[in-house]
N, C-alpha and C. Protein backbone atom coordinates (compact mmCIF):
# COMPACT_ATOMS: atom_id res chain seq x y z
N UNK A 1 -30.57 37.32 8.78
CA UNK A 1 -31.08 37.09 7.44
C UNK A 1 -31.65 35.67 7.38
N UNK A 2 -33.18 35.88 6.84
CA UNK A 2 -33.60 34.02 7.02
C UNK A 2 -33.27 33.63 5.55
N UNK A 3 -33.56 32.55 5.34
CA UNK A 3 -33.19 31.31 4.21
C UNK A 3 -34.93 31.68 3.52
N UNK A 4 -35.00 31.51 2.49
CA UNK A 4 -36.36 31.17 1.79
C UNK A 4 -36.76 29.79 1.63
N UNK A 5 -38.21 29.73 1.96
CA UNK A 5 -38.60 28.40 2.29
C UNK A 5 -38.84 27.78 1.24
N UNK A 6 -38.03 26.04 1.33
CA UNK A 6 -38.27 25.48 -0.16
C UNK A 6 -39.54 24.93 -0.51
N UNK A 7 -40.02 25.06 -1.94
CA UNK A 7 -41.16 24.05 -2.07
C UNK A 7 -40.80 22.60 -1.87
N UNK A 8 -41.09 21.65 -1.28
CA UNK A 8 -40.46 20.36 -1.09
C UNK A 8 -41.58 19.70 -2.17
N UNK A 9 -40.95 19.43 -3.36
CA UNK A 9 -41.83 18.44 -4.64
C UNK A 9 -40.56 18.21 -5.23
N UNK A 10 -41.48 17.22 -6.44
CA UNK A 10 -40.65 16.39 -7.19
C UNK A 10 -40.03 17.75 -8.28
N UNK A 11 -38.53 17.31 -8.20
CA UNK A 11 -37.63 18.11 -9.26
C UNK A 11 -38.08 17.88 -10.54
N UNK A 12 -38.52 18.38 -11.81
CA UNK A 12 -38.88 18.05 -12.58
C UNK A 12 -37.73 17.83 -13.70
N UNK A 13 -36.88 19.07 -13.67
CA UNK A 13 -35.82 19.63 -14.40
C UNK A 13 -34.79 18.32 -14.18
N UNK A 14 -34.18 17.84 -15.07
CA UNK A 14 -33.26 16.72 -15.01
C UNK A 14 -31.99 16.93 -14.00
N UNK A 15 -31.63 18.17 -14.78
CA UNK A 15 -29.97 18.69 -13.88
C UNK A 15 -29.72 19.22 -12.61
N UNK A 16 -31.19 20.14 -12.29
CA UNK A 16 -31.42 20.62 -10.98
C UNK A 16 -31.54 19.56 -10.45
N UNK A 17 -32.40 18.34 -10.75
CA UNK A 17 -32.67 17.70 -9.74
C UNK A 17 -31.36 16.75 -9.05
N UNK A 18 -30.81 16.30 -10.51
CA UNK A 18 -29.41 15.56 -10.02
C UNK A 18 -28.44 17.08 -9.14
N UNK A 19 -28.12 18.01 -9.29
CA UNK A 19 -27.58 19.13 -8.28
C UNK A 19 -28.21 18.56 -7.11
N UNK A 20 -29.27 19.00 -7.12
CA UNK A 20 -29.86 18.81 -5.64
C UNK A 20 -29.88 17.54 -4.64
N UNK A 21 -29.35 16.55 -5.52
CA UNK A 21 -29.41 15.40 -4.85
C UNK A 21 -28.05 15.41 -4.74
N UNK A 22 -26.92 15.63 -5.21
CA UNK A 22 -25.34 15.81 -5.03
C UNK A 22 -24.87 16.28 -3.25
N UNK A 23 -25.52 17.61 -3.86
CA UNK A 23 -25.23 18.66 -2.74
C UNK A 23 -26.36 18.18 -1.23
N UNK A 24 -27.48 17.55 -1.53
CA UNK A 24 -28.12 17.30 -0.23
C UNK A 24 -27.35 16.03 0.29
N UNK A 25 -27.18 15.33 -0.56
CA UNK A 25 -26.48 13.98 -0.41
C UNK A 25 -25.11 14.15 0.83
N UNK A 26 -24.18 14.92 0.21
CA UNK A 26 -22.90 15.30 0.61
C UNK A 26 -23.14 16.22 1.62
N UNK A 27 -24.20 16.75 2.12
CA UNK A 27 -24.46 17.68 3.47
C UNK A 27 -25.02 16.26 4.25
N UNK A 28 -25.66 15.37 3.61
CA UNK A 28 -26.02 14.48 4.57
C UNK A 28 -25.01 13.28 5.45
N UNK A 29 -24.01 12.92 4.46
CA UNK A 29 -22.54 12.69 4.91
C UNK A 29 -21.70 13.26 5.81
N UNK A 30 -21.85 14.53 4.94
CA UNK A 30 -20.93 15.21 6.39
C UNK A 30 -21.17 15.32 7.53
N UNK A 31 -22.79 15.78 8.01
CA UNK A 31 -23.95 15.44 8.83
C UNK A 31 -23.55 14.01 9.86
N UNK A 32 -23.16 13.01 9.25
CA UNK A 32 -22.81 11.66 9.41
C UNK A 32 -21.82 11.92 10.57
N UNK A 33 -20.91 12.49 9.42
CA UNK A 33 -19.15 12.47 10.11
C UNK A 33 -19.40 13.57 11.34
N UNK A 34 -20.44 14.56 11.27
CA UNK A 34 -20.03 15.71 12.46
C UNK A 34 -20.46 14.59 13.66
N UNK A 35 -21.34 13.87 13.40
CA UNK A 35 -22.18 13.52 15.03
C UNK A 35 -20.97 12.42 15.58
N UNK A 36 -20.64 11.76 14.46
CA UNK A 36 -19.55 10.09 14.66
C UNK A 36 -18.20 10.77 15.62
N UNK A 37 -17.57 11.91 14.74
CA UNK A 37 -16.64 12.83 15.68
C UNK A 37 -16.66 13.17 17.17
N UNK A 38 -17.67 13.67 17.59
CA UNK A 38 -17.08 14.24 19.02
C UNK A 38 -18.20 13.30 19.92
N UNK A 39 -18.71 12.42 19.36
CA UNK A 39 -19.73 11.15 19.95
C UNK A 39 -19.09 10.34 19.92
N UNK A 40 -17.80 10.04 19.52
CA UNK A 40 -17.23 8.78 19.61
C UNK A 40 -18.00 7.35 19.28
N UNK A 41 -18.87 7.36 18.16
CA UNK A 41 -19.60 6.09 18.19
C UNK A 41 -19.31 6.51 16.50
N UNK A 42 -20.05 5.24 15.77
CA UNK A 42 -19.39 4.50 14.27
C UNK A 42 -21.46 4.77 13.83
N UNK A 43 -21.04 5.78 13.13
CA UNK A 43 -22.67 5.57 12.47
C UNK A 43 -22.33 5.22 10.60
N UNK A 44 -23.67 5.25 9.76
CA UNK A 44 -23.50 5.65 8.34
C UNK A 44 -24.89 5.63 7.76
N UNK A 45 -25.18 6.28 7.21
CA UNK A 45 -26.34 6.31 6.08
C UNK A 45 -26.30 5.91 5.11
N UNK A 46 -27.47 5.31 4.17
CA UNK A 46 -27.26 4.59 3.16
C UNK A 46 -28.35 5.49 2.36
N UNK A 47 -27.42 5.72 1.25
CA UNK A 47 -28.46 7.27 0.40
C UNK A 47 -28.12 5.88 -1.06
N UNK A 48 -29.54 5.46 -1.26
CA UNK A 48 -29.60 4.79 -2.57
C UNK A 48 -30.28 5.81 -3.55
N UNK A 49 -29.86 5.34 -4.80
CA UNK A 49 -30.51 6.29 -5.86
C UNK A 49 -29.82 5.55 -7.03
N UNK A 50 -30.19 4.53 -7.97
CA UNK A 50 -29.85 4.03 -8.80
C UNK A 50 -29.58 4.88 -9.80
N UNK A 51 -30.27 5.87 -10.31
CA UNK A 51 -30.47 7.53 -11.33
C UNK A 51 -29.39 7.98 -11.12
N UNK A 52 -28.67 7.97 -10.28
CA UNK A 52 -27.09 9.14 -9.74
C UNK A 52 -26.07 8.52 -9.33
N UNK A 53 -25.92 7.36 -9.72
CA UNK A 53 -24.58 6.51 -9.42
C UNK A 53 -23.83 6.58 -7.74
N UNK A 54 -25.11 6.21 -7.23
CA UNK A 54 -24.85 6.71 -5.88
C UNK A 54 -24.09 5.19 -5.14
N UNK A 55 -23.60 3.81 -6.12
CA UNK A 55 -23.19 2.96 -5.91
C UNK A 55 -21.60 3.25 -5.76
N UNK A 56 -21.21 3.98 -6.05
CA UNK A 56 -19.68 4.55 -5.98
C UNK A 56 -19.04 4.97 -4.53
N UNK A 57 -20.48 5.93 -4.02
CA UNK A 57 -20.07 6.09 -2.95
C UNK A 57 -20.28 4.69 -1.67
N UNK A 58 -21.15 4.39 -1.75
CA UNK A 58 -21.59 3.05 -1.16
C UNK A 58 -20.42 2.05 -0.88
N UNK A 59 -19.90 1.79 -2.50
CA UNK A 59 -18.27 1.16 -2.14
C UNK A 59 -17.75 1.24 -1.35
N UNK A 60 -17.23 3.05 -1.73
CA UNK A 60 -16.20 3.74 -0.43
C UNK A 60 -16.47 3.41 0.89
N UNK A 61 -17.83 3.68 0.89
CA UNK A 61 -17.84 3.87 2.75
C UNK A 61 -18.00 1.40 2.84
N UNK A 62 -18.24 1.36 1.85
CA UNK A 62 -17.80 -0.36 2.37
C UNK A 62 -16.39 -0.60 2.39
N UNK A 63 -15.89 -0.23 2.10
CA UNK A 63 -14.30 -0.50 1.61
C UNK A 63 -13.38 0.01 3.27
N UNK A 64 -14.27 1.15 3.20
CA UNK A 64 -13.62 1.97 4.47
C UNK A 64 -14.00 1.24 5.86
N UNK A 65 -15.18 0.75 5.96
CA UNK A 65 -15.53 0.24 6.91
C UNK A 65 -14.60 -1.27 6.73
N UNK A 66 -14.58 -1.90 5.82
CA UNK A 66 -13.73 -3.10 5.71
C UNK A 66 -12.23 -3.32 6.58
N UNK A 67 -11.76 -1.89 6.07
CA UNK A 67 -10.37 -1.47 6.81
C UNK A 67 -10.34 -1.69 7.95
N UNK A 68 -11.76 -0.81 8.90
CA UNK A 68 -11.29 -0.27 10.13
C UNK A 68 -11.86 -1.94 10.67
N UNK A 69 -12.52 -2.81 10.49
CA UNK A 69 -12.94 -4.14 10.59
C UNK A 69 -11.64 -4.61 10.93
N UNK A 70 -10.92 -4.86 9.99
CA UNK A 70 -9.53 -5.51 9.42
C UNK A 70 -8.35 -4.99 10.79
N UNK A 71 -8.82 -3.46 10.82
CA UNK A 71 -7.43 -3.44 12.44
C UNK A 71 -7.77 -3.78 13.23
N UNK A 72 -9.31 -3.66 13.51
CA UNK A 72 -10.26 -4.05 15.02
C UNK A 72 -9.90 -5.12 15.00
N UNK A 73 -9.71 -6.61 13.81
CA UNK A 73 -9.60 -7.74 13.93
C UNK A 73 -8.00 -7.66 14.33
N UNK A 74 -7.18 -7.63 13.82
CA UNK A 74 -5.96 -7.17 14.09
C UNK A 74 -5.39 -6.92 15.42
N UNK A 75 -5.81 -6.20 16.00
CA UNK A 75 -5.71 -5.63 17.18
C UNK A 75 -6.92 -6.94 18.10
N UNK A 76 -7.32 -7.09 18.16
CA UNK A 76 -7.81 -8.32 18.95
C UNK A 76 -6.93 -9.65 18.79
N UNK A 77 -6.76 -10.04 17.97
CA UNK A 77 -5.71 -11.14 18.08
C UNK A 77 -4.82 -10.92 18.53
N UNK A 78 -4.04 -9.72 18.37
CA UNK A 78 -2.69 -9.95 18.95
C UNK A 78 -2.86 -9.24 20.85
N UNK A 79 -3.93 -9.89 21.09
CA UNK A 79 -4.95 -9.29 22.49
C UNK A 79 -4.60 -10.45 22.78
N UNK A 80 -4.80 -11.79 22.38
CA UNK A 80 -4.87 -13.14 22.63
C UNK A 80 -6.28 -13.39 22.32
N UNK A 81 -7.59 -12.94 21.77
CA UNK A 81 -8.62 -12.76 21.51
C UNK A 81 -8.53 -14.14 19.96
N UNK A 82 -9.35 -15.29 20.11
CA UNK A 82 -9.05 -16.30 19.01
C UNK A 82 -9.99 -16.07 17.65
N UNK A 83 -10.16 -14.60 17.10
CA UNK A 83 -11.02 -14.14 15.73
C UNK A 83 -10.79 -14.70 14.50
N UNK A 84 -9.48 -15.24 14.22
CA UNK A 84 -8.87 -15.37 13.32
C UNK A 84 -9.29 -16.75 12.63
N UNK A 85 -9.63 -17.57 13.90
CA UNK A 85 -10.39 -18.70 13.20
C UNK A 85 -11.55 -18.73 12.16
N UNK A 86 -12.15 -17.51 12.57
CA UNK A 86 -13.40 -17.38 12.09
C UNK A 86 -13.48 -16.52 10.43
N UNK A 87 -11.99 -16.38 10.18
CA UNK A 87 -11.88 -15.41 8.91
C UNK A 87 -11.63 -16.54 7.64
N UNK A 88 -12.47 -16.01 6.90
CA UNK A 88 -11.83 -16.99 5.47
C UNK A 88 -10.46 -16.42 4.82
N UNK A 89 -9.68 -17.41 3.92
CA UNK A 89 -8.54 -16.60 3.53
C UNK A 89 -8.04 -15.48 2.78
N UNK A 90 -9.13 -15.00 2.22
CA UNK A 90 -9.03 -13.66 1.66
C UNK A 90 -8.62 -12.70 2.97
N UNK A 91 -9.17 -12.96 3.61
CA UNK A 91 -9.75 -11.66 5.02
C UNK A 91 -8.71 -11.97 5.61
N UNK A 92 -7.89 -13.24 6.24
CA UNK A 92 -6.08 -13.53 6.84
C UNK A 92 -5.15 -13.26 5.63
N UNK A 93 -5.50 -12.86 4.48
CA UNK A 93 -3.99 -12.26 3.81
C UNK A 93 -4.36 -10.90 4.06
N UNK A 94 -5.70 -10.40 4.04
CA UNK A 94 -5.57 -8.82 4.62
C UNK A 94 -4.99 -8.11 5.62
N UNK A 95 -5.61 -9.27 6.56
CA UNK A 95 -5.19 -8.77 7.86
C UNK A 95 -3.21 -9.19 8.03
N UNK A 96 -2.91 -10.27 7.25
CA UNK A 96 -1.34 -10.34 7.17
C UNK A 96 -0.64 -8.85 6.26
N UNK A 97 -1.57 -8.64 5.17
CA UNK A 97 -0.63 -7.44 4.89
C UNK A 97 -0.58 -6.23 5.80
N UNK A 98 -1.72 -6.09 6.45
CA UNK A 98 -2.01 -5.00 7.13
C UNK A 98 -1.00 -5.16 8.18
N UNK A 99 -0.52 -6.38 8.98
CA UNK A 99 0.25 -6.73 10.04
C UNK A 99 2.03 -6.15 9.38
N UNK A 100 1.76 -6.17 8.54
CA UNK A 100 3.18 -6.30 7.72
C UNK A 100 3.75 -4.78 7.70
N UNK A 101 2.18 -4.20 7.09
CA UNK A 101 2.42 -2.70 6.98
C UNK A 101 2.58 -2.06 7.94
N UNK A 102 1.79 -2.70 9.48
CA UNK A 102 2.07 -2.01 10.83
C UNK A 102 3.61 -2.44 10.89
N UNK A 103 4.22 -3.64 10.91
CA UNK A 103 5.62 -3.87 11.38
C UNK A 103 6.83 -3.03 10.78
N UNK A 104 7.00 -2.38 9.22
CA UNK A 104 7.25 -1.85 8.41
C UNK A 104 7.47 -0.88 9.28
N UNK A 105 5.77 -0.17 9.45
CA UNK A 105 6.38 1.40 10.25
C UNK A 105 6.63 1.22 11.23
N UNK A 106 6.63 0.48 12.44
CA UNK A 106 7.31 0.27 13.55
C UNK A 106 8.62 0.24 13.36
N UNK A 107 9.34 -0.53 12.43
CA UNK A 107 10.69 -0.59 12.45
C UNK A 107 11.39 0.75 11.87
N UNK A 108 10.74 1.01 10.92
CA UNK A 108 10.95 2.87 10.74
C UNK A 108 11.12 3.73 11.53
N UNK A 109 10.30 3.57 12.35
CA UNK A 109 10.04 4.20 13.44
C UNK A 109 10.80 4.28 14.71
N UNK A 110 11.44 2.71 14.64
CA UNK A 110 12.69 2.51 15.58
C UNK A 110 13.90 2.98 14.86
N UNK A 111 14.17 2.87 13.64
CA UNK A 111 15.58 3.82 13.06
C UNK A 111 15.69 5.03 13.71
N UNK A 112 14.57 5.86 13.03
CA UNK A 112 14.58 6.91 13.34
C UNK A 112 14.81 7.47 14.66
N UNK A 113 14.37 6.92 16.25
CA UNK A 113 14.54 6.94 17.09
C UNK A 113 15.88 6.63 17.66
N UNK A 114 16.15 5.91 16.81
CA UNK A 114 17.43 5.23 17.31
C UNK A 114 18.35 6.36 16.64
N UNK A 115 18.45 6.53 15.52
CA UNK A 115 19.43 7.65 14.91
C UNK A 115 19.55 8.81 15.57
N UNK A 116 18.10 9.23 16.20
CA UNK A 116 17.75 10.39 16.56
C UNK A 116 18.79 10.12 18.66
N UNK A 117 18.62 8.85 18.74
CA UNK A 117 19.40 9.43 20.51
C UNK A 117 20.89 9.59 19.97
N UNK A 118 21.45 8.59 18.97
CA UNK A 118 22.72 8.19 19.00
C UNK A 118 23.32 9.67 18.27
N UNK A 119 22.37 11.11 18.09
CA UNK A 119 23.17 12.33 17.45
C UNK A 119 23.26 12.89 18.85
């Protein structure tokens, strides 16, 4: 069964057009995530559209990328790797809470282990 071919023009209709930019938007994301998955490499697209509050998502994927920044930095210092110089102090209390939150579950992690030989 084929697909019917779209007219590719300007949406005129207000609501269709915001639909259509939702749903192409979010196939184009996922699109993102299928290739980043089994390619093992860090991609992202940047879908601007001031009309559709497309600054929300933009955040996210900054916020998210911030994170995985924050362990990469993380994980290099405690490499012996000297990054840390180069962070202002907003970015070393991140990376200290983040250190905190890894030590947290490590030690959890040793209870549990530990409870778990001594049954």
């Amino acid at each position: 069964m084929s697909r019917k071919k779209i007219k590719l023009a300007y949406i005129t209709n207000d609501s269709a057009r915001k639909t259509t930019y939702k749903r192409r938007s979010k196939g184009l994301v996922k699109k993102v995530r299928e290739l980043t998955t089994p390619c093992g490499i860090e991609a992202f697209a940047i879908i601007n559209s001031p009309d559709f509050g497309s600054q929300a998502e933009l955040w996210k994927l900054q916020e998210e990328n911030y994170r995985k920044e924050l362990n990469k930095v993380m994980f290099e210092s405690l490499s012996g790797n000297g990054i840390l110089q180069s962070l202002n102090t907003m970015d070393l209390n991140e990376v200290g809470r983040l250190v905190k939150k890894n030590l947290t579950n490590i030690d959890d992690r040793i209870r549990v282990l530990t409870k778990a030989s001594r049954s």
